[in-house]
N, C-alpha and C. Protein backbone atom coordinates (compact mmCIF):
# COMPACT_ATOMS: atom_id res chain seq x y z
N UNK A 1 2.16 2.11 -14.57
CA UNK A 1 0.91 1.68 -14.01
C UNK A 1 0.31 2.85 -13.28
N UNK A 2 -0.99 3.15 -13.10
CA UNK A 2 -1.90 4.46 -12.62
C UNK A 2 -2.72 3.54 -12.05
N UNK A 3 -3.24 3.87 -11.26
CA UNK A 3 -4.41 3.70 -10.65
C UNK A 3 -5.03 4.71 -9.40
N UNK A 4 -6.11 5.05 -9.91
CA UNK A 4 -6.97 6.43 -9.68
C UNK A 4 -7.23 6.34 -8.47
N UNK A 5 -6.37 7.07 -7.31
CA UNK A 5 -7.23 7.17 -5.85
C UNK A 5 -6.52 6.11 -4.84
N UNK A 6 -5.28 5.31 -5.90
CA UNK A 6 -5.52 3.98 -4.93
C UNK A 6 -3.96 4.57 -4.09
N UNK A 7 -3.45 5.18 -4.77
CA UNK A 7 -2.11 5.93 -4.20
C UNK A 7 -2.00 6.78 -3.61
N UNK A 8 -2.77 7.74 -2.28
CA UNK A 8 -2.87 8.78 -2.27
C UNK A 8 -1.67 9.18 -1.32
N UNK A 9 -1.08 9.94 -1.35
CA UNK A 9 0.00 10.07 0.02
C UNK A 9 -0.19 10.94 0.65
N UNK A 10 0.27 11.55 1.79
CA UNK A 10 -0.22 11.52 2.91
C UNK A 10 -0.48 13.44 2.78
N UNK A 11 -0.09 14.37 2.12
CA UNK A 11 -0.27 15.34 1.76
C UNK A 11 -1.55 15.26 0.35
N UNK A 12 -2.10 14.68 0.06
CA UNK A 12 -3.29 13.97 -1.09
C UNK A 12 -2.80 13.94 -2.58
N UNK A 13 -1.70 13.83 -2.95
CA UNK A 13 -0.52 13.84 -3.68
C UNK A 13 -0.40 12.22 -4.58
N UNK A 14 -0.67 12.16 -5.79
CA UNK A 14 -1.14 10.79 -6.26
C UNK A 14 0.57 10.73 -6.94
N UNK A 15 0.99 9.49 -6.96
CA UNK A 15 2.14 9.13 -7.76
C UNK A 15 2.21 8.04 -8.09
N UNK A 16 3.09 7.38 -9.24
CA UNK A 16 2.73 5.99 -10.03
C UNK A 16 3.62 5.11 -9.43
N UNK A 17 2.97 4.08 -8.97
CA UNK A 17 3.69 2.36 -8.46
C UNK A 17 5.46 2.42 -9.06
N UNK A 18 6.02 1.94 -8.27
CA UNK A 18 7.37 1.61 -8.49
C UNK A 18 7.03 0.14 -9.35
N UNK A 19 7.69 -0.08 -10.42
CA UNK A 19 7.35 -0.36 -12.01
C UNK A 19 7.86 -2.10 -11.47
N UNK A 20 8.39 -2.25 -10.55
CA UNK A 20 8.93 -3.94 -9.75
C UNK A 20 7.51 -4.20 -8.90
N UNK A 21 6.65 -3.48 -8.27
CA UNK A 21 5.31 -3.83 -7.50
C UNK A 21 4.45 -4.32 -8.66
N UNK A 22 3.49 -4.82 -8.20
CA UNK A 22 2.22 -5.31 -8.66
C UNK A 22 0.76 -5.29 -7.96
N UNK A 23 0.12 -5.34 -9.28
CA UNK A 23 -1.23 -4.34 -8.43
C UNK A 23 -1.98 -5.73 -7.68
N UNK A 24 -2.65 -6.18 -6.54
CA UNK A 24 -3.17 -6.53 -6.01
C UNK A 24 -4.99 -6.26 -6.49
N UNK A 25 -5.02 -6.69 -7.49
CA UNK A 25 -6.26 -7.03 -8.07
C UNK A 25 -6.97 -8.48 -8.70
N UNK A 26 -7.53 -9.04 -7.59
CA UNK A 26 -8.06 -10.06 -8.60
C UNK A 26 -9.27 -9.95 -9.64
N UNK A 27 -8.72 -10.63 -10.53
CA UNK A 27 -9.80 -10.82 -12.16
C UNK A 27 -10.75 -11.60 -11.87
N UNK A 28 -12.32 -11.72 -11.67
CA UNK A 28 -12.98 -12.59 -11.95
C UNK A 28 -13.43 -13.33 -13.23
N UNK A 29 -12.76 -12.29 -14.61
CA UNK A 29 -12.94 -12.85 -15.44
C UNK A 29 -11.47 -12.03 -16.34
N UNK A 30 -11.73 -12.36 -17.94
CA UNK A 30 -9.89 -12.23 -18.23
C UNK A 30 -10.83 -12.00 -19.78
N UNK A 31 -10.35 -10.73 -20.34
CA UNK A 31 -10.74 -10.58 -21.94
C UNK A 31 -9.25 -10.15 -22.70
N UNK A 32 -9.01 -11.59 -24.04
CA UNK A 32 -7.78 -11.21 -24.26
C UNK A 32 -7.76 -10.62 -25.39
N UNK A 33 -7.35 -9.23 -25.56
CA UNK A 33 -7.53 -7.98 -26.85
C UNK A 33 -5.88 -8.18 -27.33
N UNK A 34 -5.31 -9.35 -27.43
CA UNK A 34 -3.91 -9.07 -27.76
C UNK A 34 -3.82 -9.02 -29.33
N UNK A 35 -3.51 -7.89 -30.30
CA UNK A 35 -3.18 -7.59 -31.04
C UNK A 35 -4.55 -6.46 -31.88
N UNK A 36 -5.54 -6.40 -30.91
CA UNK A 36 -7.00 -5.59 -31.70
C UNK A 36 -6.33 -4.22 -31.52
N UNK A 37 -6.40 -2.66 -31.95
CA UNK A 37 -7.05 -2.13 -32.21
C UNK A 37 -8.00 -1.06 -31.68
N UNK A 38 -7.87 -0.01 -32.01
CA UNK A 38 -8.85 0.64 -31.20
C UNK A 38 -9.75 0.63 -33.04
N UNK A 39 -11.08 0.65 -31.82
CA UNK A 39 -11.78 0.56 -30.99
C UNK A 39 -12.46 -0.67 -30.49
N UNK A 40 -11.75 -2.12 -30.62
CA UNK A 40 -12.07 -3.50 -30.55
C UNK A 40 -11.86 -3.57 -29.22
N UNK A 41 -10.72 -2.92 -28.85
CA UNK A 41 -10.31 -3.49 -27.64
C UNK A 41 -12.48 -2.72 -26.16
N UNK A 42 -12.58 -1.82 -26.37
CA UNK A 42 -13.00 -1.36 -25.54
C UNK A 42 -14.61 -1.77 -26.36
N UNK A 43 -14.65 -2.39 -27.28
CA UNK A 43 -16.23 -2.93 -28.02
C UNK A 43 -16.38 -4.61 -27.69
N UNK A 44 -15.14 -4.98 -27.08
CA UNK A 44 -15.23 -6.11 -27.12
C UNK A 44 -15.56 -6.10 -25.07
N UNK A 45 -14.85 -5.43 -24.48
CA UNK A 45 -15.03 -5.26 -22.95
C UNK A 45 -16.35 -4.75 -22.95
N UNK A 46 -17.26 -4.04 -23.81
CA UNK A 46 -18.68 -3.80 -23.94
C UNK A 46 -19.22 -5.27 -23.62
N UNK A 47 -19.10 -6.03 -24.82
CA UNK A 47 -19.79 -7.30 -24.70
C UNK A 47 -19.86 -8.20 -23.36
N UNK A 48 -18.29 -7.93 -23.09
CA UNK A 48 -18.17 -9.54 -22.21
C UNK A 48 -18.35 -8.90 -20.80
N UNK A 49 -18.36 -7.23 -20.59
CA UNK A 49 -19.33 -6.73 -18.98
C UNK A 49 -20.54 -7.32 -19.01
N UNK A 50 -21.45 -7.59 -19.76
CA UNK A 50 -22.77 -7.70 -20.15
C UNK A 50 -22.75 -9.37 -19.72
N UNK A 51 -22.06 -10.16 -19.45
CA UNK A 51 -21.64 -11.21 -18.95
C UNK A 51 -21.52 -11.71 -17.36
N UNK A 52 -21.07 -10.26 -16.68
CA UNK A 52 -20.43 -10.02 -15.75
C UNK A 52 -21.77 -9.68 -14.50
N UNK A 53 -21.54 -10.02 -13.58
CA UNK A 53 -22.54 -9.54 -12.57
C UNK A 53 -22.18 -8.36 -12.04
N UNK A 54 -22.90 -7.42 -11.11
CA UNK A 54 -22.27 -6.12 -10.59
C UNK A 54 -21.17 -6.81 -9.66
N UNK A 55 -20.22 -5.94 -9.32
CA UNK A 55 -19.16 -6.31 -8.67
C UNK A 55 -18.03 -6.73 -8.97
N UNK A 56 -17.86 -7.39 -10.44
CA UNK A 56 -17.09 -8.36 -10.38
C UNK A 56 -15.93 -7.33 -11.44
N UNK A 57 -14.46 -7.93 -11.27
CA UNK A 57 -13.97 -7.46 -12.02
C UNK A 57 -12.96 -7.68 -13.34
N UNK A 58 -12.89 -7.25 -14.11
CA UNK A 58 -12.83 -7.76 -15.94
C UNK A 58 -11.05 -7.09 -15.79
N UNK A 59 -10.40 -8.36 -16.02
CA UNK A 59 -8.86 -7.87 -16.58
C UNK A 59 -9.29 -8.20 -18.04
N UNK A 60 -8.55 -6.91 -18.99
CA UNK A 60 -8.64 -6.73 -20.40
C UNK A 60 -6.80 -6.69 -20.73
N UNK A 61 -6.76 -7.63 -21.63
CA UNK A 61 -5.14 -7.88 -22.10
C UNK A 61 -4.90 -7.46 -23.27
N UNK A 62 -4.34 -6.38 -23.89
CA UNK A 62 -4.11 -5.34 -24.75
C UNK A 62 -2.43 -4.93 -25.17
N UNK A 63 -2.73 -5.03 -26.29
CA UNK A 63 -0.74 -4.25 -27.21
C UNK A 63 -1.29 -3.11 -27.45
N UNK A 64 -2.86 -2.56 -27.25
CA UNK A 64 -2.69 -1.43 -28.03
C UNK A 64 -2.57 0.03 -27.02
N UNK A 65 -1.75 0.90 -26.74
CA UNK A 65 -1.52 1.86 -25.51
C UNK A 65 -2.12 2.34 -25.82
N UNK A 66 -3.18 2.44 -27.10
CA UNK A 66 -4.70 3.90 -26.36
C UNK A 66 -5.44 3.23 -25.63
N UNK A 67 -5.70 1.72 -25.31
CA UNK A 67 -6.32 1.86 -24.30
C UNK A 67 -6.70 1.85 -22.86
N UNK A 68 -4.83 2.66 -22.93
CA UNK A 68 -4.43 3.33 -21.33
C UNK A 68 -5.63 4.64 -20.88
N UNK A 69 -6.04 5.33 -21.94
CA UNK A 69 -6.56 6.71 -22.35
C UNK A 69 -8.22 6.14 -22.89
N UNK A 70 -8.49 5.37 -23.74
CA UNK A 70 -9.74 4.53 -24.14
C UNK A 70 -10.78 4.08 -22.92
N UNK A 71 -10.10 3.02 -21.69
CA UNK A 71 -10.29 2.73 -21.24
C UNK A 71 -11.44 3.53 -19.85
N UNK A 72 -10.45 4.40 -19.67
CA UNK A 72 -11.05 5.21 -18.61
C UNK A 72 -12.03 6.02 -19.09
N UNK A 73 -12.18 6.58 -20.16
CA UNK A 73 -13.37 7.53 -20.67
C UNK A 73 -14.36 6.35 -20.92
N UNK A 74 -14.13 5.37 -21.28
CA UNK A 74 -15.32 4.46 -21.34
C UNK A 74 -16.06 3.97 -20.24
N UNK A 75 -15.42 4.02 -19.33
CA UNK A 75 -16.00 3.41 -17.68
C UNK A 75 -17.06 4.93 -17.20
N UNK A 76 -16.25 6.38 -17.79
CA UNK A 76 -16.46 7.29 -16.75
C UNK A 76 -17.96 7.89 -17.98
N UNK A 77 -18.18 6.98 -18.98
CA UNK A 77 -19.40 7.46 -20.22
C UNK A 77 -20.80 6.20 -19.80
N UNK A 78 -19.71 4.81 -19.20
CA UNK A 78 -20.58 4.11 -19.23
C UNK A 78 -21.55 3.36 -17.85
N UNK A 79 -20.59 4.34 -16.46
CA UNK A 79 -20.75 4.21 -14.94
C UNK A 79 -20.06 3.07 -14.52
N UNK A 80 -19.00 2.57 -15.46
CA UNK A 80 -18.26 1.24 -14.79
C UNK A 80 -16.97 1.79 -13.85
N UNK A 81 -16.27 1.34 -13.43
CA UNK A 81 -15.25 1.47 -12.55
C UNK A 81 -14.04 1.17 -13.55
N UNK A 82 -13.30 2.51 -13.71
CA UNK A 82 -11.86 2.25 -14.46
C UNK A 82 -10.57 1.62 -12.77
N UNK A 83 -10.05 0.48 -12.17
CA UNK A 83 -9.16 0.31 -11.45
C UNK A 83 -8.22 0.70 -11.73
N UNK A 84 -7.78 1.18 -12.81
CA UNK A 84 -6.09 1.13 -13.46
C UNK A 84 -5.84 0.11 -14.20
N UNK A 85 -4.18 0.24 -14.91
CA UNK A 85 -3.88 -0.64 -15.26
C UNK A 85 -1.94 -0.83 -14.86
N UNK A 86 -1.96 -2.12 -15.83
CA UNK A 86 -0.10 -2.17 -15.68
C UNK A 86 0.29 -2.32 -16.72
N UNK A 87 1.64 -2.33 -17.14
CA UNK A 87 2.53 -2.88 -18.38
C UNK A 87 3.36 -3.64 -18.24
N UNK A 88 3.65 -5.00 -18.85
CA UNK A 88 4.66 -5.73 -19.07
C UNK A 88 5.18 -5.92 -20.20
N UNK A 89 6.15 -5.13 -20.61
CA UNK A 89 6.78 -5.81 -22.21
C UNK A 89 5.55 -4.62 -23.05
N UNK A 90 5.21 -5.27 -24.35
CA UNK A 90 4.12 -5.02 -24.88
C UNK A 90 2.95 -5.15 -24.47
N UNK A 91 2.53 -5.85 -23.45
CA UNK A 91 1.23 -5.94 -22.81
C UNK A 91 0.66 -5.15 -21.73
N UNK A 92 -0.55 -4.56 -22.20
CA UNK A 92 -1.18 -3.60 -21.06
C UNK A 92 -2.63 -4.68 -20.66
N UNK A 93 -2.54 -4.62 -19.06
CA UNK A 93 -3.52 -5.23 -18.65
C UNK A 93 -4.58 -4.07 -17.76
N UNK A 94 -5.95 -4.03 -18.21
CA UNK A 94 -6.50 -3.16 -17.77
C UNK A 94 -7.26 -3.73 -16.40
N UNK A 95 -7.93 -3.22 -15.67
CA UNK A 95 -9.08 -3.60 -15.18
C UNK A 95 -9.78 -2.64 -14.41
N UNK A 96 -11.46 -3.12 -14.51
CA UNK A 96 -12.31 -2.83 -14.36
C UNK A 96 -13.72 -3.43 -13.52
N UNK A 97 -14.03 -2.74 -13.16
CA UNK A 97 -15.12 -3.50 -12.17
C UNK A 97 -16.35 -2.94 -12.69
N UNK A 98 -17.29 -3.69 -12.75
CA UNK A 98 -18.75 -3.59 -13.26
C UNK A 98 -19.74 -3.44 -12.03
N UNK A 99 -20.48 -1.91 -12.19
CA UNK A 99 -21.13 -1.52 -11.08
C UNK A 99 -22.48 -1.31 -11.74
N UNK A 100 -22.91 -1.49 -13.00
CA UNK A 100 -24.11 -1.41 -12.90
C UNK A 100 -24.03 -2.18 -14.32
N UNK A 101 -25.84 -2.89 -14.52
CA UNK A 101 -25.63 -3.24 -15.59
C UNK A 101 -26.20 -2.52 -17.00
């Protein structure tokens, strides 16, 4: 699990969650990409932001690990907020917060 900024330690030194924690993010909404694909997974989180009011934030549920790497270039092309994500098993859960529409 990564998440950009949210780890910083005390020398400004970023390192990844001990893999037993969990991220303290609530979903206002839930898009489930389980078994898509790139590029479905991050065409389909296109659509359902467009849903979304500013602020709010989109967990995306994904098997596919590019869009550990997908994810974040799409937020940082499209001005949304990449939060990070986690892994359980085969499942990567992303999320994102929608800052503009």
């Amino acid at each position: 699990m990564w998440l950009p900024g949210f780890f910083e330690g005390r020398n400004g030194d970023r390192s990844r969650r001990d893999s037993k924690e969990t991220m303290a993010i609530k979903a206002d909404a839930s898009l489930d990409c389980y078994g898509l694909l790139c590029p479905m997974p991050v065409i389909q989180t296109a659509r359902k932001m467009k849903g979304l009011k500013v602020g709010e934030v989109l967990e995306v549920v994904s098997t596919d690990a590019g869009i550990k790497a997908d994810m974040p270039a799409w937020c940082k092309m499209t001005g949304q907020e990449f939060l990070g994500f986690e892994e359980a098993g085969d499942l990567i859960r992303v999320y994102v917060r929608k800052l503009k529409d």
